[in-house]
C-alpha atoms as a PDB file:
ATOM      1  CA  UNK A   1     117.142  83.656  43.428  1.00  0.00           C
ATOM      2  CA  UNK A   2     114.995  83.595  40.561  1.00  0.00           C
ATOM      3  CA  UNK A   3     116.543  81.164  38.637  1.00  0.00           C
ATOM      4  CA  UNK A   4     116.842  78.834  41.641  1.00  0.00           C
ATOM      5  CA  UNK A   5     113.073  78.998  41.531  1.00  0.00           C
ATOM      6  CA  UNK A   6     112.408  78.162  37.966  1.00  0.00           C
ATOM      7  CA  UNK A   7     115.242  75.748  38.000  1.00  0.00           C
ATOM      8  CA  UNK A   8     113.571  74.099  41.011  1.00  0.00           C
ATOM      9  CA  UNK A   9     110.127  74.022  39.596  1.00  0.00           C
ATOM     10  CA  UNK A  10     111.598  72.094  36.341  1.00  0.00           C
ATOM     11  CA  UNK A  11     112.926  69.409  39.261  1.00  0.00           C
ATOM     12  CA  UNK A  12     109.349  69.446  40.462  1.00  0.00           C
ATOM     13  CA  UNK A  13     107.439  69.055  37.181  1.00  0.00           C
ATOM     14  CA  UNK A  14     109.965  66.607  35.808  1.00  0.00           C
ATOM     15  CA  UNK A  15     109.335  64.547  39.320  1.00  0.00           C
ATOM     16  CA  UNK A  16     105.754  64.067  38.147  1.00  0.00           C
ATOM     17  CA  UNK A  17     106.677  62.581  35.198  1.00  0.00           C
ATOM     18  CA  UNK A  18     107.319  58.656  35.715  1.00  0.00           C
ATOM     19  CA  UNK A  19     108.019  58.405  32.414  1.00  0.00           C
ATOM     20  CA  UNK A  20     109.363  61.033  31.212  1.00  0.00           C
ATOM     21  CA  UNK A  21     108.883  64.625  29.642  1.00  0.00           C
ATOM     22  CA  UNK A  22     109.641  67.047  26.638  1.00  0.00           C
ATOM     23  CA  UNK A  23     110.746  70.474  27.149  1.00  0.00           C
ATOM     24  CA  UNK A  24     107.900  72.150  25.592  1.00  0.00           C
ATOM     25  CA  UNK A  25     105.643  70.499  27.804  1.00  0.00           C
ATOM     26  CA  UNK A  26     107.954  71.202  31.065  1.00  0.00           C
ATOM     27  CA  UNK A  27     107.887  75.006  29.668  1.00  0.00           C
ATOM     28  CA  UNK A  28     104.521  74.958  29.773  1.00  0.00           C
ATOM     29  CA  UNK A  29     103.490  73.260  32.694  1.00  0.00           C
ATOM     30  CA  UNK A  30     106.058  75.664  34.368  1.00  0.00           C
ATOM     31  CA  UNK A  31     105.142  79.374  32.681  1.00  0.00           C
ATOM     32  CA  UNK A  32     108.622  79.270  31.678  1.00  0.00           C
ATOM     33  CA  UNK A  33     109.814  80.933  28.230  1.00  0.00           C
ATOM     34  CA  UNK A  34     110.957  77.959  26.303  1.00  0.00           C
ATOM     35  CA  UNK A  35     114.147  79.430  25.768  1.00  0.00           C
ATOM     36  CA  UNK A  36     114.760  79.818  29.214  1.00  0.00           C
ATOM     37  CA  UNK A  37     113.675  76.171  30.079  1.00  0.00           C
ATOM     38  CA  UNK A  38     115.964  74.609  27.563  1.00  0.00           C
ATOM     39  CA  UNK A  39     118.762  76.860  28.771  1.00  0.00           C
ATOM     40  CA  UNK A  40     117.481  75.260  32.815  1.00  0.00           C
ATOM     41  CA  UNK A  41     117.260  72.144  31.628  1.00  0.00           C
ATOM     42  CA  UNK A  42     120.752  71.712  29.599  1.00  0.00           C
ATOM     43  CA  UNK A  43     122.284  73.101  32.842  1.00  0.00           C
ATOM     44  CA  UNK A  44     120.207  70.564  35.431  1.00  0.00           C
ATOM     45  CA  UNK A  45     121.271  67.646  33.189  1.00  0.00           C
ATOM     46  CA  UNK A  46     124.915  68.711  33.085  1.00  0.00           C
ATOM     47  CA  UNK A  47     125.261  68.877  37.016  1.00  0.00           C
ATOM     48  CA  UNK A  48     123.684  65.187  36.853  1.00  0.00           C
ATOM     49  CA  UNK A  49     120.134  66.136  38.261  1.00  0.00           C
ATOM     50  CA  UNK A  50     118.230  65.416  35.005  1.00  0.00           C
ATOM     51  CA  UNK A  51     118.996  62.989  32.257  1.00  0.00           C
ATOM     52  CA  UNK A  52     117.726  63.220  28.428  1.00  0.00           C
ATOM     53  CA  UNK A  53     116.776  60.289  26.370  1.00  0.00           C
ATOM     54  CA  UNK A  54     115.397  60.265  22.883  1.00  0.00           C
ATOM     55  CA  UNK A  55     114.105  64.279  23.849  1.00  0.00           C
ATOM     56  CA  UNK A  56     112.716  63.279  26.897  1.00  0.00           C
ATOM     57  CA  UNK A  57     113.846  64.384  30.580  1.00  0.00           C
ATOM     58  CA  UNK A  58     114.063  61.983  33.396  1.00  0.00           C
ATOM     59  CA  UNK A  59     115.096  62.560  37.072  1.00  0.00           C
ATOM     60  CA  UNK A  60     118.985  61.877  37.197  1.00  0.00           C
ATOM     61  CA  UNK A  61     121.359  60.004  39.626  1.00  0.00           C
ATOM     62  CA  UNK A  62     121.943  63.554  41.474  1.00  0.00           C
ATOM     63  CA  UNK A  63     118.346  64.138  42.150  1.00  0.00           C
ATOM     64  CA  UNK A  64     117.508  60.447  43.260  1.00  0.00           C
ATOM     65  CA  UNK A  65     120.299  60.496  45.548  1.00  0.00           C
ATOM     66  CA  UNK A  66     118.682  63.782  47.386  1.00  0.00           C
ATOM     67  CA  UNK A  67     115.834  61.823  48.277  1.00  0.00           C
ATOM     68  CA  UNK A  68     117.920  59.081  50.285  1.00  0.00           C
ATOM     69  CA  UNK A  69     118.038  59.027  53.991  1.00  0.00           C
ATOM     70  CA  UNK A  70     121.859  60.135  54.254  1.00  0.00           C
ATOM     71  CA  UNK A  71     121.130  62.769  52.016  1.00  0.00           C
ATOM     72  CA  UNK A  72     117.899  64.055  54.138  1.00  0.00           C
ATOM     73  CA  UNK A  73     120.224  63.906  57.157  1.00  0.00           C
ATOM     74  CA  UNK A  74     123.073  66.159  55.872  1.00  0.00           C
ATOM     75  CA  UNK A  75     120.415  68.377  54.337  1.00  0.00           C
ATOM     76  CA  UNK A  76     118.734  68.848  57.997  1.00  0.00           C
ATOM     77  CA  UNK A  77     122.323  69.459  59.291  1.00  0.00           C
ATOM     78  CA  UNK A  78     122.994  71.506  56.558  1.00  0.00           C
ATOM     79  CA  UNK A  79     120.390  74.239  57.784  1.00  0.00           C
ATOM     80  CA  UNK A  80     120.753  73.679  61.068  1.00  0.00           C
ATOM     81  CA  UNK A  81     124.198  74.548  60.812  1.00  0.00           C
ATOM     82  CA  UNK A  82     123.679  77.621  58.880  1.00  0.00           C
ATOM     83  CA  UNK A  83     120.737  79.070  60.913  1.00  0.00           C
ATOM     84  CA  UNK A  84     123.083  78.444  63.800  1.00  0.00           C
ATOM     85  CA  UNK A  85     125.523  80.569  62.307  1.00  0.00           C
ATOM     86  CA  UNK A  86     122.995  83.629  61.197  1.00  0.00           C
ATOM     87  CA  UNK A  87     122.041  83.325  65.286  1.00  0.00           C
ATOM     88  CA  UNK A  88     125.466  83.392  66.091  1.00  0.00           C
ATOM     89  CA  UNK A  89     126.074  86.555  63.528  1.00  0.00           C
ATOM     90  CA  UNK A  90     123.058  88.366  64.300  1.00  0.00           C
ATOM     91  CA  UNK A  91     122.685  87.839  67.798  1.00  0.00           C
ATOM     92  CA  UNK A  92     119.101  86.581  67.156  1.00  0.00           C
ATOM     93  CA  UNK A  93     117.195  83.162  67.160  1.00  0.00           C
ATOM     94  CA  UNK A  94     116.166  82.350  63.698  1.00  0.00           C
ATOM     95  CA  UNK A  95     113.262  79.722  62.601  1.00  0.00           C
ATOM     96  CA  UNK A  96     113.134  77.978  59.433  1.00  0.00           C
ATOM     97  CA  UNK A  97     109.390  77.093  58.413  1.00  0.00           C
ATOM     98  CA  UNK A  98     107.310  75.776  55.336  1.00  0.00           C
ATOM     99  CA  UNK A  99     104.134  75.500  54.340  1.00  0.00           C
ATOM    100  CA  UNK A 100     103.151  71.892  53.232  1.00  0.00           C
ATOM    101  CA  UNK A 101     100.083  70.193  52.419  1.00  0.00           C
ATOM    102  CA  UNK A 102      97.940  72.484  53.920  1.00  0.00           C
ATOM    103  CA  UNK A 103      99.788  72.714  57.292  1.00  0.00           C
ATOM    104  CA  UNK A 104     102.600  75.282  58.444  1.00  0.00           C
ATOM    105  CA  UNK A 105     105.658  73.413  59.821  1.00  0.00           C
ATOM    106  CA  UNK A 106     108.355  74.836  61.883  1.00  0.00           C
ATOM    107  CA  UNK A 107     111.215  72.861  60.865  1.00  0.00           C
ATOM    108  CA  UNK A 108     113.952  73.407  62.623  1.00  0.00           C
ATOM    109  CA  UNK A 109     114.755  76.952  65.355  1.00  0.00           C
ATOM    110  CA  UNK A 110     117.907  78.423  66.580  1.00  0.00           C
ATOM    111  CA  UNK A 111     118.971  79.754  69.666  1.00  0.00           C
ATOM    112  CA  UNK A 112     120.790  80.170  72.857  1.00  0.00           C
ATOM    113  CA  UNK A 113     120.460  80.993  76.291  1.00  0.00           C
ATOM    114  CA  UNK A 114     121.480  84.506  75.880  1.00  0.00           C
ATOM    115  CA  UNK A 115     118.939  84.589  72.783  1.00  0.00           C
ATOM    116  CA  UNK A 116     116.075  82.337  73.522  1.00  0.00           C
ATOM    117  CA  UNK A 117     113.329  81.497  70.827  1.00  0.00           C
ATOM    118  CA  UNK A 118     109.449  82.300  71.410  1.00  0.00           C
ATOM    119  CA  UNK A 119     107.752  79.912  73.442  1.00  0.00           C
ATOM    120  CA  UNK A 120     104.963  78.175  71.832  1.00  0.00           C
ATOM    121  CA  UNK A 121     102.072  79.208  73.979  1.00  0.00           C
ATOM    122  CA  UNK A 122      99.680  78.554  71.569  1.00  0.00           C
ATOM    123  CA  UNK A 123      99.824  76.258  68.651  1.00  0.00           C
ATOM    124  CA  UNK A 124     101.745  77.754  65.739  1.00  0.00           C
ATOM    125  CA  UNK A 125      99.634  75.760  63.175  1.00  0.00           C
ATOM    126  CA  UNK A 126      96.458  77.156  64.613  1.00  0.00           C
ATOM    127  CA  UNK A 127      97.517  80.628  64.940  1.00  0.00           C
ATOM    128  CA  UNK A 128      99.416  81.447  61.431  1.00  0.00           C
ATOM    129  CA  UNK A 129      97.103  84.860  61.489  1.00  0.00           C
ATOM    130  CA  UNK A 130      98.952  85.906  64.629  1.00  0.00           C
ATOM    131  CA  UNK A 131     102.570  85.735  63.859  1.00  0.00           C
ATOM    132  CA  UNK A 132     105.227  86.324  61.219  1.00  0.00           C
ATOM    133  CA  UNK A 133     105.789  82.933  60.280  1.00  0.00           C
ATOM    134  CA  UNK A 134     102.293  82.359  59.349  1.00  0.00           C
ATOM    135  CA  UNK A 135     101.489  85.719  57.784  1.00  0.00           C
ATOM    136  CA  UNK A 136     104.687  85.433  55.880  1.00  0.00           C
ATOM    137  CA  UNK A 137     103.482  81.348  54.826  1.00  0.00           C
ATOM    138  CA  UNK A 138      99.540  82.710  53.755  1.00  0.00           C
ATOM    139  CA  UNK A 139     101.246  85.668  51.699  1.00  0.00           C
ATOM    140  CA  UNK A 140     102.696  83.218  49.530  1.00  0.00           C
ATOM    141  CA  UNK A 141      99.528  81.583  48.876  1.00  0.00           C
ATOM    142  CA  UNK A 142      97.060  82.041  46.492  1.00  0.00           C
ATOM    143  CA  UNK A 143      93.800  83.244  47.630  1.00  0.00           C
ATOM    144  CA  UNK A 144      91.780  79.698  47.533  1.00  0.00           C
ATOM    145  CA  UNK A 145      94.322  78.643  49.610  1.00  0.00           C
ATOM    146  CA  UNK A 146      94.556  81.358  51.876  1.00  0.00           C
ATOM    147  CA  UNK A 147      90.739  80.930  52.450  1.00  0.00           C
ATOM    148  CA  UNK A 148      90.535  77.284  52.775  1.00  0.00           C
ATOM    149  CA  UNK A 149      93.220  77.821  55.738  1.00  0.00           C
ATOM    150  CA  UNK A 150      91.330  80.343  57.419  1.00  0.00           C
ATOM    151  CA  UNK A 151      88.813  78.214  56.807  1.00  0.00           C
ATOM    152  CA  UNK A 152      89.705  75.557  59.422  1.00  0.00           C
ATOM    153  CA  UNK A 153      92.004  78.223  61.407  1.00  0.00           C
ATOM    154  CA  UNK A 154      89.606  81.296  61.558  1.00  0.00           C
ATOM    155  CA  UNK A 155      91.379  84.166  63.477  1.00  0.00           C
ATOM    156  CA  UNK A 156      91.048  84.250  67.028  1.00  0.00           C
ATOM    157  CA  UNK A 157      92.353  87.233  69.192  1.00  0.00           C
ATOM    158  CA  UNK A 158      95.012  85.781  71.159  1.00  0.00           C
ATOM    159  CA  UNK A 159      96.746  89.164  72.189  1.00  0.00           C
ATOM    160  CA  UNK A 160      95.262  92.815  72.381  1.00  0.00           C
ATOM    161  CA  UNK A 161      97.378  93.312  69.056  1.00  0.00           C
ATOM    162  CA  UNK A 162      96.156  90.553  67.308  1.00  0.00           C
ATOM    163  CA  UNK A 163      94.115  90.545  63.728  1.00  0.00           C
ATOM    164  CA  UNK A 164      90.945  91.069  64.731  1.00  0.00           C
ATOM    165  CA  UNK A 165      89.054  89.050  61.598  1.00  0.00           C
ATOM    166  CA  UNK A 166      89.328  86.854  58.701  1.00  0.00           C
ATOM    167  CA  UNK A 167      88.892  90.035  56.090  1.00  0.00           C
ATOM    168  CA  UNK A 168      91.509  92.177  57.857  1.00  0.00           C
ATOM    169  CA  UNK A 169      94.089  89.638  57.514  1.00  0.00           C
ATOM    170  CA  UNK A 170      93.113  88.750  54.034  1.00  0.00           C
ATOM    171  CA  UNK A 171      93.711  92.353  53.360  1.00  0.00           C
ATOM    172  CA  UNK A 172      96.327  93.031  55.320  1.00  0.00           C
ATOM    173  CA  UNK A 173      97.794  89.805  52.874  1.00  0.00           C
ATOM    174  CA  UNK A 174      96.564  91.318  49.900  1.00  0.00           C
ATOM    175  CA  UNK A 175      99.138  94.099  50.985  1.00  0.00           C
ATOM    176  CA  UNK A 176     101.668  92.341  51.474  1.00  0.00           C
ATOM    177  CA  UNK A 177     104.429  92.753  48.382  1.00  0.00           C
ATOM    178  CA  UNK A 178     106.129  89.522  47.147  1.00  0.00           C
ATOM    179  CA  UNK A 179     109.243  88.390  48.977  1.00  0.00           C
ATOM    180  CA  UNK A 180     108.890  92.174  51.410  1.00  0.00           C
ATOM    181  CA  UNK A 181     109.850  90.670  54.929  1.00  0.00           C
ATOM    182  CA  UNK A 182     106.620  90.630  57.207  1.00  0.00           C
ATOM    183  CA  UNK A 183     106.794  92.128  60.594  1.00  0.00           C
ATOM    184  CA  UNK A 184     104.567  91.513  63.846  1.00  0.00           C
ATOM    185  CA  UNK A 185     104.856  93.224  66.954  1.00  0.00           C
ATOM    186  CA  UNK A 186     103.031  91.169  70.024  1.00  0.00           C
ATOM    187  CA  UNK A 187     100.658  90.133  68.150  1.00  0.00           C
ATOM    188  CA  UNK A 188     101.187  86.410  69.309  1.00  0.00           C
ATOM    189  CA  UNK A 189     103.273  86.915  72.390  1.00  0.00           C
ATOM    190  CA  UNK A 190     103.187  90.118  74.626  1.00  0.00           C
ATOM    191  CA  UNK A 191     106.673  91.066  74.890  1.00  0.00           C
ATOM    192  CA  UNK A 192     107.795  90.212  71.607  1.00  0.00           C
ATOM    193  CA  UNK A 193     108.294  91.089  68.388  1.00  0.00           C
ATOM    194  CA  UNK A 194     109.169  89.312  64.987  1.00  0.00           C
ATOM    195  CA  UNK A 195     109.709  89.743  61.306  1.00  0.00           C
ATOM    196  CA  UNK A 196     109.589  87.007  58.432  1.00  0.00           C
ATOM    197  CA  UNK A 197     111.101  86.758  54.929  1.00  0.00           C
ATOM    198  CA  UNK A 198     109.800  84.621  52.316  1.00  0.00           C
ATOM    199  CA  UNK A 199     111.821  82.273  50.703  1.00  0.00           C
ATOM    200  CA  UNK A 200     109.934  80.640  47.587  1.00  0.00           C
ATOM    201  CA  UNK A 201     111.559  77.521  46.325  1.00  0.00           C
ATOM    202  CA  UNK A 202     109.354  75.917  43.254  1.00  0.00           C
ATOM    203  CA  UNK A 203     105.897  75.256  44.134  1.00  0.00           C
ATOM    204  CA  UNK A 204     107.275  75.651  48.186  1.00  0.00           C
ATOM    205  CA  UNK A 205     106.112  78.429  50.308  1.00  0.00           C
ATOM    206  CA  UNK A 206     109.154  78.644  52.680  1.00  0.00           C
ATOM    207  CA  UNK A 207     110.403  81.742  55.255  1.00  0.00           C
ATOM    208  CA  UNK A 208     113.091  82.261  57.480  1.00  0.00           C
ATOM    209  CA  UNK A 209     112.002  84.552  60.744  1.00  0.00           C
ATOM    210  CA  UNK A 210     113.971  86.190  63.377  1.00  0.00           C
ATOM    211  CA  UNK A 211     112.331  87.559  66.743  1.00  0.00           C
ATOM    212  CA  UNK A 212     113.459  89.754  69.439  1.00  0.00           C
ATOM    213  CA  UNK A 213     112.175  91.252  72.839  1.00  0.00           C
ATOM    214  CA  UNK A 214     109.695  94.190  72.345  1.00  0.00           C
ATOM    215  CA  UNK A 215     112.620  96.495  74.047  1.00  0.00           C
ATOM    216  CA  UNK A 216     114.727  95.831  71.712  1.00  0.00           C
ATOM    217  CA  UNK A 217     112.359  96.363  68.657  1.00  0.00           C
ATOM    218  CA  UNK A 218     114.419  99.217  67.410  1.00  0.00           C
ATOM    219  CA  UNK A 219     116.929  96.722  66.608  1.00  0.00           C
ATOM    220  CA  UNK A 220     114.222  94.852  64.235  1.00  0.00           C
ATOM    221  CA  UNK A 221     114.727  96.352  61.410  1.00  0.00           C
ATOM    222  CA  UNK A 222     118.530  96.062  61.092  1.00  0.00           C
ATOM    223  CA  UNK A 223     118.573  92.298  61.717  1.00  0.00           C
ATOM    224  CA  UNK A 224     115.879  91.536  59.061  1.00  0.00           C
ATOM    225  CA  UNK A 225     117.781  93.810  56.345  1.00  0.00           C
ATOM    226  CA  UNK A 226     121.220  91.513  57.793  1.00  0.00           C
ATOM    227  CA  UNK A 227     119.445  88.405  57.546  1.00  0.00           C
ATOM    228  CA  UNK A 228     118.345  89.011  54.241  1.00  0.00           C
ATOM    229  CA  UNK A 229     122.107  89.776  52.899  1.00  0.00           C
ATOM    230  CA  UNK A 230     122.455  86.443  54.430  1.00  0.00           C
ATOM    231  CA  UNK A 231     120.079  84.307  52.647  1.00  0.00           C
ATOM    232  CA  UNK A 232     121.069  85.928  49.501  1.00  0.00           C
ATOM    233  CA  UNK A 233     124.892  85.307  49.832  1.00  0.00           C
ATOM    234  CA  UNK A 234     123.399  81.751  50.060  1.00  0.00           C
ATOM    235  CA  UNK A 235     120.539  80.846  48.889  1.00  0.00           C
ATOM    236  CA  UNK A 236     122.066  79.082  45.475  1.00  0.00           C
ATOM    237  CA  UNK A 237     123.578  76.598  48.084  1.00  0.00           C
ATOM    238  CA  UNK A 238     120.742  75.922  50.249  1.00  0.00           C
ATOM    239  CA  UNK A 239     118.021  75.667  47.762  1.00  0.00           C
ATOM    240  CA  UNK A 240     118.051  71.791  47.672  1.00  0.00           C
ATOM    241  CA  UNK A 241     118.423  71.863  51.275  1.00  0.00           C
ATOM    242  CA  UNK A 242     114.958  74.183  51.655  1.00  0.00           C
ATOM    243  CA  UNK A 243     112.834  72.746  48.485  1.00  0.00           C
ATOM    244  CA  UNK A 244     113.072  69.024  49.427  1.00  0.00           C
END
């Protein structure tokens, strides 16, 4: 997973770079070791996603075609398909979320009759404080950010388990360890409780999330540790698919 990270954060930096960049400067715009970039970089431009000219790296034909429309579809199918199959394997619905320009966005949610997802009672952008998704999302952030959501989504009690205040949650964030799953119990739907893992991708705060009725919250546990095996066996293959 790690490498997947730094490998997609050289994408990213290289991206910003119309005409071009040096290692050492990609290393260091990055925090990478520059060992460890070159060894990134050699790799990216042999699977066609950067090219080098006169010491400078460029976006390559493999990269530019990610960003075509064909390409966004089968990247949308792509994890729609596979959350489909952790639902089907897990016997859970599972959301897909990111965090992007300021804004949480549920991007795409599996389920089935037998297995139905949480209803959206109350605006999942408004109420990150109150469920997995969003706590998962903030915990990724740094604090500025973290603050300057709160600050145009202060907490609001929305359950009798919810976060009662800005400062808890921060706290309660502060907590948090990097890439631990979060889990919330009814604290944005009676009834129901939820658990979120955080997927970082480059500069992308991302998280997969499962929920499950609060009878069966014995059960929670066991499905987040599965889902994580999951993501793992895949991640190398989806990490275009959740960065972009």
């Amino acid at each position: 997973m790690g490498s997947v990270q730094r490998a997609m954060r050289l994408l990213e930096s290289v991206a910003e770079h119309e005409h071009g960049a040096p290692a050492k400067q990609l290393a260091r715009e990055t925090g990478l070791a520059l060992p460890t970039a070159y060894h990134l970089l050699r790799t990216l431009v042999h699977e066609g996603y950067l090219r080098r000219d006169k010491g400078l790296f460029f976006l390559g034909a493999a990269a530019e075609r990610l960003s075509s429309s064909g390409a966004q579809e089968k990247r949308r199918s792509t994890i729609a398909e596979t959350l489909a199959h952790w639902r089907d394997a897990i016997g859970v619905p599972v959301y897909y979320a990111i965090y992007r320009d300021g804004e949480i966005e549920v991007m795409c949610v599996s389920e089935t009759p037998g297995n139905p997802a949480v209803e959206e009672w109350a605006g999942f952008r408004e109420t990150a404080h109150a469920h997995a998704i969003g706590q998962c999302l903030l915990s990724q952030l740094g604090e500025d950010a973290r603050r300057d959501h709160l600050d145009r989504y202060p907490v609001q009690a929305i359950t009798p388990y919810t976060v009662r205040d800005n400062h808890t949650l921060l706290r309660r964030l502060d907590r948090t360890r990097r890439m631990e799953p979060v889990f919330e119990r009814q604290e944005y739907a009676l009834g129901t409780v939820c658990a979120a893992i955080p997927i970082t991708m480059g500069t992308t705060a991302a998280t997969m999330a499962i929920s499950l009725p609060a009878h069966q919250a014995d059960r929670l546990a066991a499905a987040t540790r599965q889902l994580q095996n999951e993501i793992g066996r895949l991640l190398g293959s989806l990490a275009i698919s959740i960065s972009i």
